[in-house]
N, C-alpha and C. Protein backbone atom coordinates (compact mmCIF):
# COMPACT_ATOMS: atom_id res chain seq x y z
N UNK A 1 70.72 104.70 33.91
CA UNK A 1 69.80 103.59 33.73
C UNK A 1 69.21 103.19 35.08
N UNK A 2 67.96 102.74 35.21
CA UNK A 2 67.59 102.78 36.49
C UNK A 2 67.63 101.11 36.91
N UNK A 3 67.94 100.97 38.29
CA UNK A 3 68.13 100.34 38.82
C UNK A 3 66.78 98.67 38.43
N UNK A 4 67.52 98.05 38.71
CA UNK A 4 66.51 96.90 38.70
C UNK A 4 67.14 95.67 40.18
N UNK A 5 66.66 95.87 40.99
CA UNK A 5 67.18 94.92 42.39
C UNK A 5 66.71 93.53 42.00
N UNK A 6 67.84 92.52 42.37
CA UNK A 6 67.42 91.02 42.62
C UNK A 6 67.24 90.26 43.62
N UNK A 7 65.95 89.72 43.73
CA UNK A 7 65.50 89.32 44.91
C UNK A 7 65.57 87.71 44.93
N UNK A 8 66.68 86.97 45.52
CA UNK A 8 66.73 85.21 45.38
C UNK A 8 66.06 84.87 46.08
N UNK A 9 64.93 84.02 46.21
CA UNK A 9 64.03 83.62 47.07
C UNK A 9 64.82 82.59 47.99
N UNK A 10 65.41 82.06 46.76
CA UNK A 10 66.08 80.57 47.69
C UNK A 10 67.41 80.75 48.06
N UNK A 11 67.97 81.84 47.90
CA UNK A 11 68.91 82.29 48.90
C UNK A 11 68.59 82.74 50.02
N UNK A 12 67.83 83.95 50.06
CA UNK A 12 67.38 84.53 51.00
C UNK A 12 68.13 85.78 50.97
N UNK A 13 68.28 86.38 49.51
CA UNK A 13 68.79 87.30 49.46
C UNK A 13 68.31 88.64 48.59
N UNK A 14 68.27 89.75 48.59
CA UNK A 14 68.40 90.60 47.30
C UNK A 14 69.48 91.61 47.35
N UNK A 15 70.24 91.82 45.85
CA UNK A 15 71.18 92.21 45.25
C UNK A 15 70.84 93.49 44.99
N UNK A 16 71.60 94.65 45.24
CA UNK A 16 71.37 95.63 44.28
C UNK A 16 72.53 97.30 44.96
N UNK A 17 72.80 97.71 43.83
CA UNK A 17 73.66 98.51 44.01
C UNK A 17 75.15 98.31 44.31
N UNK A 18 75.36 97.01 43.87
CA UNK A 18 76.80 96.39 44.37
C UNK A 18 77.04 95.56 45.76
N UNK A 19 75.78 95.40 46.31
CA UNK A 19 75.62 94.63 47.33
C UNK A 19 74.68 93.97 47.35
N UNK A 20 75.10 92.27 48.75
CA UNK A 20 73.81 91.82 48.29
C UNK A 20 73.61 91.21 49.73
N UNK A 21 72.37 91.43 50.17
CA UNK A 21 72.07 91.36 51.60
C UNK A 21 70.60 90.74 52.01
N UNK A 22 70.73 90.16 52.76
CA UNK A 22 69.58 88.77 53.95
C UNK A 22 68.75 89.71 53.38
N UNK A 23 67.64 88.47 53.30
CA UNK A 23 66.19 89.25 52.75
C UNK A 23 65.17 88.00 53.23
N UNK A 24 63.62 88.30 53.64
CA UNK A 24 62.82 87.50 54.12
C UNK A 24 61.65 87.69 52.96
N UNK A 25 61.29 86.63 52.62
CA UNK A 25 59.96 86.77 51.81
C UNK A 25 58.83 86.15 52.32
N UNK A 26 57.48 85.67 51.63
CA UNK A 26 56.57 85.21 52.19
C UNK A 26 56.68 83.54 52.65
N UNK A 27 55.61 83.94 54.16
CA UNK A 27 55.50 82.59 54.67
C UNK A 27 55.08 81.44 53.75
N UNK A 28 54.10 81.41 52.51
CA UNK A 28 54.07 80.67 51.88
C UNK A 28 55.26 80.33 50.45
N UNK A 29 56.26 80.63 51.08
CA UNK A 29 57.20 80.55 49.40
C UNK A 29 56.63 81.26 48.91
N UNK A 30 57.59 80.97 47.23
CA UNK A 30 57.34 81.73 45.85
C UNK A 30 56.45 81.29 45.21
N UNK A 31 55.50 81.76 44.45
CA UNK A 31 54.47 81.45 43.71
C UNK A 31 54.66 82.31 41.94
N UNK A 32 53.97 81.14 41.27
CA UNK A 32 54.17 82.30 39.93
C UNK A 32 53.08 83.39 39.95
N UNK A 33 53.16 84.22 39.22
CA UNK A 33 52.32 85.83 39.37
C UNK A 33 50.90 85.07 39.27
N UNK A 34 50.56 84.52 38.07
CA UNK A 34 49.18 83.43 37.57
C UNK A 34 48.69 82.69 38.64
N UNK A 35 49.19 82.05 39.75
CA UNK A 35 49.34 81.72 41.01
C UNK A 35 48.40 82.28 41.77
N UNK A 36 49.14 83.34 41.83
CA UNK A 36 48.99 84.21 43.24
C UNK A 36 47.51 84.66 43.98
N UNK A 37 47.44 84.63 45.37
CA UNK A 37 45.98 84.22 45.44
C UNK A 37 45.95 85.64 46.74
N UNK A 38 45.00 86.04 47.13
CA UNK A 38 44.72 86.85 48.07
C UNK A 38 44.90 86.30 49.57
N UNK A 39 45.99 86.07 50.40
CA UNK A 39 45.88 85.60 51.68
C UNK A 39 46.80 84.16 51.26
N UNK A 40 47.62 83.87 50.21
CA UNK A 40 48.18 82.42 50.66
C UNK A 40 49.58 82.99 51.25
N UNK A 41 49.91 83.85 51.30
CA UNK A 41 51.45 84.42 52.05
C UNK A 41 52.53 83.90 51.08
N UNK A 42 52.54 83.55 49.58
CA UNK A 42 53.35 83.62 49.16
C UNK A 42 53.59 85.34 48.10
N UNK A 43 54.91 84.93 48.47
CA UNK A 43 55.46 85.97 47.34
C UNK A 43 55.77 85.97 45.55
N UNK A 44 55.04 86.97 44.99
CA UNK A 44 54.68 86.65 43.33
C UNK A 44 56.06 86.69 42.82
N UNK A 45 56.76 85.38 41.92
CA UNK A 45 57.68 85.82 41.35
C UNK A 45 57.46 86.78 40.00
N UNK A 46 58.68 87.25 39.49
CA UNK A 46 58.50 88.20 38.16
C UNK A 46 59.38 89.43 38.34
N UNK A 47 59.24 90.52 37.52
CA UNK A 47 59.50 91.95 37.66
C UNK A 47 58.71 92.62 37.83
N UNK A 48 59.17 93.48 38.94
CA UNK A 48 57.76 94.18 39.54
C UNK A 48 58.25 95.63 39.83
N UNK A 49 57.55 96.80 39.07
CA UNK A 49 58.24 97.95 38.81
C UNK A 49 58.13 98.78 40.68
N UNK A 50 59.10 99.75 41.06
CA UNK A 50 58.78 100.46 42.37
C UNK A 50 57.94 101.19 41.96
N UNK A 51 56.66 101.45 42.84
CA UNK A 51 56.17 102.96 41.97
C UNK A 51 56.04 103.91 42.89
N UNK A 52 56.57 103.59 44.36
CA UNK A 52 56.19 104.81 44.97
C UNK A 52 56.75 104.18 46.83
N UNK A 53 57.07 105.29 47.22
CA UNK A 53 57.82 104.84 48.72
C UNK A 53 56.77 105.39 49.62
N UNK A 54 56.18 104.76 50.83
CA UNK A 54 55.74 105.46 52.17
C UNK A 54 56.19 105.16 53.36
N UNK A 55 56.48 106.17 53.97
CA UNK A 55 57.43 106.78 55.26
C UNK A 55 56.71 106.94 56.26
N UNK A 56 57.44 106.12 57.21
CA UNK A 56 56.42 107.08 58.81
C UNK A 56 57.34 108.04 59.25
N UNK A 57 56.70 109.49 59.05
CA UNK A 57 57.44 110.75 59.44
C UNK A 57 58.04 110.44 61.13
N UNK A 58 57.44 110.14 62.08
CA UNK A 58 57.85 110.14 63.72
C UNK A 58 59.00 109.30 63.35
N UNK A 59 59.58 108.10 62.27
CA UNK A 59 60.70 107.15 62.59
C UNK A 59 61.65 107.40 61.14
N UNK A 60 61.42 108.01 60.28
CA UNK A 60 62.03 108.31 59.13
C UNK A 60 62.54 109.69 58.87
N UNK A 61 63.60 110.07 58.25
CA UNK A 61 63.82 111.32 58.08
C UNK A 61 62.88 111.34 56.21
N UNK A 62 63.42 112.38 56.07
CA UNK A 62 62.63 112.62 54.35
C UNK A 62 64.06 112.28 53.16
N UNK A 63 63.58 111.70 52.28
CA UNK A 63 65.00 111.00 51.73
C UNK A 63 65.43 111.60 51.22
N UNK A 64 66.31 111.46 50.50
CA UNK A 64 67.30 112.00 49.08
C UNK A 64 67.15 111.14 47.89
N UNK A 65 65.82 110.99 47.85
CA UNK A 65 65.74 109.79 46.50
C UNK A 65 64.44 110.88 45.40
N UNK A 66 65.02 110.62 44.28
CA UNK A 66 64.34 110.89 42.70
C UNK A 66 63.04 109.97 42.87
N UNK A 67 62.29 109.07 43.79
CA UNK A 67 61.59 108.31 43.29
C UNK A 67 60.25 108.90 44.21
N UNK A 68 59.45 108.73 43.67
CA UNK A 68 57.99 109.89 44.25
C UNK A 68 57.71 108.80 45.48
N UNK A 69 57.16 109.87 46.67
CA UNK A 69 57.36 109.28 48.17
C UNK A 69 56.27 110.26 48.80
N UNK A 70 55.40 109.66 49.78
CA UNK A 70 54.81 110.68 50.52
C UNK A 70 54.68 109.78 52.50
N UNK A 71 54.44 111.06 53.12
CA UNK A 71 54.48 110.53 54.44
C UNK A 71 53.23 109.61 54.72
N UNK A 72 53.15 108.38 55.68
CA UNK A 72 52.23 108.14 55.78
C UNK A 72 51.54 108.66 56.86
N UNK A 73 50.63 108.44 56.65
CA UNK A 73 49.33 108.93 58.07
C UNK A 73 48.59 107.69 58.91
N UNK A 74 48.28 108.17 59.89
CA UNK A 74 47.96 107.01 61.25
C UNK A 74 46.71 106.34 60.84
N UNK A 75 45.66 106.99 59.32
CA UNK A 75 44.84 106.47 59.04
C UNK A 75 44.80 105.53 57.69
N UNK A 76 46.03 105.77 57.19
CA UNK A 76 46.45 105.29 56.34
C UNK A 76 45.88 103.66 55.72
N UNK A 77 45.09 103.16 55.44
CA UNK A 77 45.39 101.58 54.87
C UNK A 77 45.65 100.98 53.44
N UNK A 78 45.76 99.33 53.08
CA UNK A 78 45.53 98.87 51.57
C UNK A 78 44.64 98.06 51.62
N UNK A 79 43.94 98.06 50.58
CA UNK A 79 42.61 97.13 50.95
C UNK A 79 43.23 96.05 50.37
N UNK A 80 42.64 94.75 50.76
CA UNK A 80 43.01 93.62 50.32
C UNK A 80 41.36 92.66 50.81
N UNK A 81 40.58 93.49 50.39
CA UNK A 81 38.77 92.75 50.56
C UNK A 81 38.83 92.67 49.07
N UNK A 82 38.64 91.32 48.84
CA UNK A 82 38.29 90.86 47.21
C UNK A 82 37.01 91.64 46.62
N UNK A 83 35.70 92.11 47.59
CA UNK A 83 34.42 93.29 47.15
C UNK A 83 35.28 94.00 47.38
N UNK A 84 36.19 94.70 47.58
CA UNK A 84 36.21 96.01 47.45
C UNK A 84 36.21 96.84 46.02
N UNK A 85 35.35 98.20 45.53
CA UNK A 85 35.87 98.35 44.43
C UNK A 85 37.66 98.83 44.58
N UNK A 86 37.82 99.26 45.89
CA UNK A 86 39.21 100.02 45.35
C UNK A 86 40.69 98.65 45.87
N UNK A 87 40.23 97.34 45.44
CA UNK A 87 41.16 96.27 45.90
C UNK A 87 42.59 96.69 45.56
N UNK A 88 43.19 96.09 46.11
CA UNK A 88 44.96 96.46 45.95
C UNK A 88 44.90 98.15 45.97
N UNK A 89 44.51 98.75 46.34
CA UNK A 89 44.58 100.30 46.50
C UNK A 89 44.89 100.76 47.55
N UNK A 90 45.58 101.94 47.47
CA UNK A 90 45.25 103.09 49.10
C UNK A 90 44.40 102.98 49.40
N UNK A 91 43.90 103.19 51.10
CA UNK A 91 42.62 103.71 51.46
C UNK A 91 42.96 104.23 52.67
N UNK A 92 41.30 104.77 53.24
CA UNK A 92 42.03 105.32 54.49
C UNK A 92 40.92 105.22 55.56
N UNK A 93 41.22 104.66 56.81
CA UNK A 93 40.30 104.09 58.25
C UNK A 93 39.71 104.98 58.93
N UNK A 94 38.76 104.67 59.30
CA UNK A 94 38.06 103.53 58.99
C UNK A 94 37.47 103.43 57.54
N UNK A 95 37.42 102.04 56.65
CA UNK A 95 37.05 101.87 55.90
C UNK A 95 35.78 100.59 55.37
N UNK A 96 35.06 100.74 54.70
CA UNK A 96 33.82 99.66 54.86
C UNK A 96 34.30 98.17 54.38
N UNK A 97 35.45 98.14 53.88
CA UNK A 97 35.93 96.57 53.53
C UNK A 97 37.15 96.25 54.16
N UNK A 98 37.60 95.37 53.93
CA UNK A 98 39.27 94.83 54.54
C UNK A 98 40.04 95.10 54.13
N UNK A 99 41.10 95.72 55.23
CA UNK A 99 42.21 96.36 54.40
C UNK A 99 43.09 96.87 56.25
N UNK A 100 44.52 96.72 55.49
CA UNK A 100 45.40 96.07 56.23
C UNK A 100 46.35 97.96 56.85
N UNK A 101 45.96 97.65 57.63
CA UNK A 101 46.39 99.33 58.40
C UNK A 101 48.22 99.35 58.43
N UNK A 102 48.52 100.11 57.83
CA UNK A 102 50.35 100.45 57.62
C UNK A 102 50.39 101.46 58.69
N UNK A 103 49.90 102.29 59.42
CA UNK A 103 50.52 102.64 60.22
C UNK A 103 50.60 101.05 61.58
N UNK A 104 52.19 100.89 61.64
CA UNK A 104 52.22 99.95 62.74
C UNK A 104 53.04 100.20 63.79
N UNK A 105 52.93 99.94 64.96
CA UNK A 105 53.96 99.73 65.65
C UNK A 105 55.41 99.17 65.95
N UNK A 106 55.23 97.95 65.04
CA UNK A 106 56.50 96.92 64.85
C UNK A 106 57.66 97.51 64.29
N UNK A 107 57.43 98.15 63.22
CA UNK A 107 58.33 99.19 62.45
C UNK A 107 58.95 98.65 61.06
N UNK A 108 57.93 97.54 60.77
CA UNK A 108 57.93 97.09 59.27
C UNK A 108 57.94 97.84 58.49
N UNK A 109 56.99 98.79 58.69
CA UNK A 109 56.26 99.38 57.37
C UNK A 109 56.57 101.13 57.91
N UNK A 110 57.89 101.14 58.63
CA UNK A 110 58.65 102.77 58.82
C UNK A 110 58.97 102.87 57.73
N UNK A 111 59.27 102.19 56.48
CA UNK A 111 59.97 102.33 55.08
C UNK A 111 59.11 101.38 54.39
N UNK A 112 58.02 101.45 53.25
CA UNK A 112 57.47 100.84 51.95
C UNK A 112 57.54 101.28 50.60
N UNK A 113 58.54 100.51 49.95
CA UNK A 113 58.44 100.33 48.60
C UNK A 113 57.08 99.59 48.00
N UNK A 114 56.15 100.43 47.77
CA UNK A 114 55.42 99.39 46.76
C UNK A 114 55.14 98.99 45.16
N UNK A 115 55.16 97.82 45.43
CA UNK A 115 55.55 96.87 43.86
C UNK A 115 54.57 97.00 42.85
N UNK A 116 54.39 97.44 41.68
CA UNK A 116 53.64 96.95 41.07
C UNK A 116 52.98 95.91 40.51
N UNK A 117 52.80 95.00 41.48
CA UNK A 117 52.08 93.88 41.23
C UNK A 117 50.43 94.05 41.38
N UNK A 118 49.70 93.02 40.37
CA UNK A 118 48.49 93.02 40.14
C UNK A 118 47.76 94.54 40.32
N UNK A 119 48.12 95.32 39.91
CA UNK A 119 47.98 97.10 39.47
C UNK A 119 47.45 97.54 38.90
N UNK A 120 47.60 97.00 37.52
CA UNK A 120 46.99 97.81 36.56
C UNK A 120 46.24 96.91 35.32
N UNK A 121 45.35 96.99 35.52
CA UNK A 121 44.22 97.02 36.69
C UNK A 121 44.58 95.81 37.68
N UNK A 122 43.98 96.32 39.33
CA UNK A 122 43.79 95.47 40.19
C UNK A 122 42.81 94.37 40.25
N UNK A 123 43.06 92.62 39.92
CA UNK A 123 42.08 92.74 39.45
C UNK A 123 42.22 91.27 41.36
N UNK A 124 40.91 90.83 41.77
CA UNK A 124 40.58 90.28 42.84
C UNK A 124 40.50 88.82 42.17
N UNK A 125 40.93 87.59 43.07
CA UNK A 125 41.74 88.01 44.46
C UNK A 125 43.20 87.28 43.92
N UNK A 126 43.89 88.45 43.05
CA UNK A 126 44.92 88.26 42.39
C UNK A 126 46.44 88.51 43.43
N UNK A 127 46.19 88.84 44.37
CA UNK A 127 47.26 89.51 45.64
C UNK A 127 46.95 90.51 45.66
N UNK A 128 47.01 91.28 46.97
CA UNK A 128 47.16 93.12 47.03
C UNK A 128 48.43 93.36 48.18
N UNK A 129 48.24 94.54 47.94
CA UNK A 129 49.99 94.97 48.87
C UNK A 129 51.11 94.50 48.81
N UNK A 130 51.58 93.90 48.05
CA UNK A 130 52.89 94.08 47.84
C UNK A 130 53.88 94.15 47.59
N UNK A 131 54.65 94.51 48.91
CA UNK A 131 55.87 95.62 49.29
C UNK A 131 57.00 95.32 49.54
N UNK A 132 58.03 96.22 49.49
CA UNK A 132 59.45 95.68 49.42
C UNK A 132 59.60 96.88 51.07
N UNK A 133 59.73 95.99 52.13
CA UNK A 133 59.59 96.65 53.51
C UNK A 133 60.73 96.69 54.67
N UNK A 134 60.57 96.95 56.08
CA UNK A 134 61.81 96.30 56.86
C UNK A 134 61.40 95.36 56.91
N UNK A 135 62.35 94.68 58.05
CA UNK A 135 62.25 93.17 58.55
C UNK A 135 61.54 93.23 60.11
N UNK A 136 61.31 91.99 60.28
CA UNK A 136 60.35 92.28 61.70
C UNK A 136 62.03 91.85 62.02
N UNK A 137 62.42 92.10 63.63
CA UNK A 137 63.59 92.24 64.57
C UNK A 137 64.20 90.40 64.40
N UNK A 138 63.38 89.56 64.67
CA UNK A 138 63.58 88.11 64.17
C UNK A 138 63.72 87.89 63.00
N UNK A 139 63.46 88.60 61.80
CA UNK A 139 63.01 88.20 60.64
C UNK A 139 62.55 87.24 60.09
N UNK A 140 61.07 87.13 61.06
CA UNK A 140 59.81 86.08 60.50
C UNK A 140 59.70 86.15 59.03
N UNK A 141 59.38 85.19 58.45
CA UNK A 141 59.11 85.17 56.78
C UNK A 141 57.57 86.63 56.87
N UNK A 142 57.39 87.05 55.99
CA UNK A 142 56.31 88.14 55.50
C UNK A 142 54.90 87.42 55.04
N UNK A 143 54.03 88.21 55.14
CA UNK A 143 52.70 88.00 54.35
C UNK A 143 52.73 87.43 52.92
N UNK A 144 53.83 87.96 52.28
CA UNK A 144 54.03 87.75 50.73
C UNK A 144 54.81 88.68 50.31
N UNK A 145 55.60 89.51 50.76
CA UNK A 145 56.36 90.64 50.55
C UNK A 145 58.17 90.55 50.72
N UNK A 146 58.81 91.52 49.88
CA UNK A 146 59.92 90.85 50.22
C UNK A 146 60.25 92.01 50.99
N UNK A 147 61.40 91.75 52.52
CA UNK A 147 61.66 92.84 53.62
C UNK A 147 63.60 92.42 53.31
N UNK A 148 63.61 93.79 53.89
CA UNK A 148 65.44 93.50 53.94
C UNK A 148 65.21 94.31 55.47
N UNK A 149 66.88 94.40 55.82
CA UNK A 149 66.44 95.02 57.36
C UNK A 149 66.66 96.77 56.71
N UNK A 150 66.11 98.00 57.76
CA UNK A 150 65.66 99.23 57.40
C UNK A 150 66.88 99.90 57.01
N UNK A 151 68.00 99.89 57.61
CA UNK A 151 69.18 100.75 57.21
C UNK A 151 69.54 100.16 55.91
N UNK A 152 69.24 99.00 55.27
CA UNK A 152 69.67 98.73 53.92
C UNK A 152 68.39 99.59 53.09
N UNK A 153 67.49 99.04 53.64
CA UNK A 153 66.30 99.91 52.26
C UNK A 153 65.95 101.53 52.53
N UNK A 154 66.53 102.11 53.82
CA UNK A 154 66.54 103.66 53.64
C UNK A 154 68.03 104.05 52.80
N UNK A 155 69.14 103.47 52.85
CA UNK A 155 70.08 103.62 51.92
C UNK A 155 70.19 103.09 50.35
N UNK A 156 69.13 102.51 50.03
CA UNK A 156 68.66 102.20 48.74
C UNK A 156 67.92 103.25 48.14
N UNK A 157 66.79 103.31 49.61
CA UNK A 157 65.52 104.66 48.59
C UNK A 157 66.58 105.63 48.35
N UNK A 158 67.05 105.93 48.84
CA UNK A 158 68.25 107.24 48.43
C UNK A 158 68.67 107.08 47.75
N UNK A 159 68.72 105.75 46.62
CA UNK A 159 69.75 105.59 45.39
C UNK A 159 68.79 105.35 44.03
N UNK A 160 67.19 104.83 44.46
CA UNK A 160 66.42 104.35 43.88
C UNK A 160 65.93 105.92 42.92
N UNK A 161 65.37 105.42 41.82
CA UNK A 161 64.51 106.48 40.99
C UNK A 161 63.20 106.40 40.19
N UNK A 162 62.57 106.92 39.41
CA UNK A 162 61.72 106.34 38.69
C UNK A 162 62.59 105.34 37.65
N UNK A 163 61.49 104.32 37.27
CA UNK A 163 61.96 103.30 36.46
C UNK A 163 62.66 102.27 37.03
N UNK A 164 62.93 102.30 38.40
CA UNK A 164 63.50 101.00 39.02
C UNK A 164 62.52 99.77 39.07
N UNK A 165 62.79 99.00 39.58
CA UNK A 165 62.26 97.69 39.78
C UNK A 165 62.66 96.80 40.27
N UNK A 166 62.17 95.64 41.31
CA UNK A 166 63.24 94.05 41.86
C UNK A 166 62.40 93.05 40.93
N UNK A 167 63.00 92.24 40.34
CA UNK A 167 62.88 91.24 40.13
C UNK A 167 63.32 90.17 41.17
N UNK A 168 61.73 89.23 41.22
CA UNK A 168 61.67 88.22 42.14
C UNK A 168 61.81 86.54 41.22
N UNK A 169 62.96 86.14 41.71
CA UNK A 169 63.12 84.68 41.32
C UNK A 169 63.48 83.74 42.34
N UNK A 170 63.28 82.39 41.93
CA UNK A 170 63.51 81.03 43.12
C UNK A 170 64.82 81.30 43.45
């Protein structure tokens, strides 16, 4: 049965696999999904399926996880421009609208789970990107995303599969 992770907002925690470990979400709190706005930095509560992991090859090895994953690239972005047609989507830089470059330096985004939130269809300016990521070294609250630190979520993707999911609650 595939995994479903719990993410406590107001703990500051998410659960999963028999453990349950510090987690940072967005600078604006939790918001309900109906809520959720493009740029307020909260994080959408609900269930939100994994659908796919990206890796920075120079800081990641290649996993041992069932759940579909590809490397990212230095041109890599997600748009999050409310015109864009391809909003909440891949894209790749330079690109003609706004959209938030994952290759970084900080080493947030060396490991991304992304959530299926506002997906299918994407619709504007419902939230875009996100991701279940590392933690910045302080663990500043996130854009709207929930982060654990990297050795917990590279030992997860290795356990994770299709059909998983975190559910986000207060």
């Amino acid at each position: 049965m595939p995994e479903t992770l719990v993410a406590r907002v107001s703990a500051g925690t998410v659960s999963g696999f028999g453990e349950t470990v510090v987690a940072v979400f967005g600078k604006g709190g939790a918001i309900s999904a109906a809520a959720k706005r493009e740029g307020d930095g909260a994080t959408p509560l609900g269930t939100w399926p994994i659908r796919t992991a990206l890796l920075r090859p120079d800081r990641v090895a290649a996993p041992a996880t069932a759940l579909p994953w590809r490397w990212l690239r230095a041109e890599d972005g997600w748009s999050d421009g409310a015109a864009d047609p391809a909003y909440n989507r891949p894209v790749r830089h330079p690109h003609p609208h706004s959209a938030e470059r994952l290759w970084r330096d900080d080493g947030v985004y060396d490991i991304i789970l992304v959530l299926g939130h506002n997906d299918s269809p994407p619709l504007a300016p419902l939230g875009s990107a996100i991701f279940f990521h590392c933690t910045q070294p302080d663990r500043r609250p996130t854009e709207g995303c929930v982060a654990v630190d990297r050795e917990v979520l590279a030992r997860w993707l290795n356990r994770l599969g299709p059909g998983g999911a975190i559910r986000i609650e207060v």
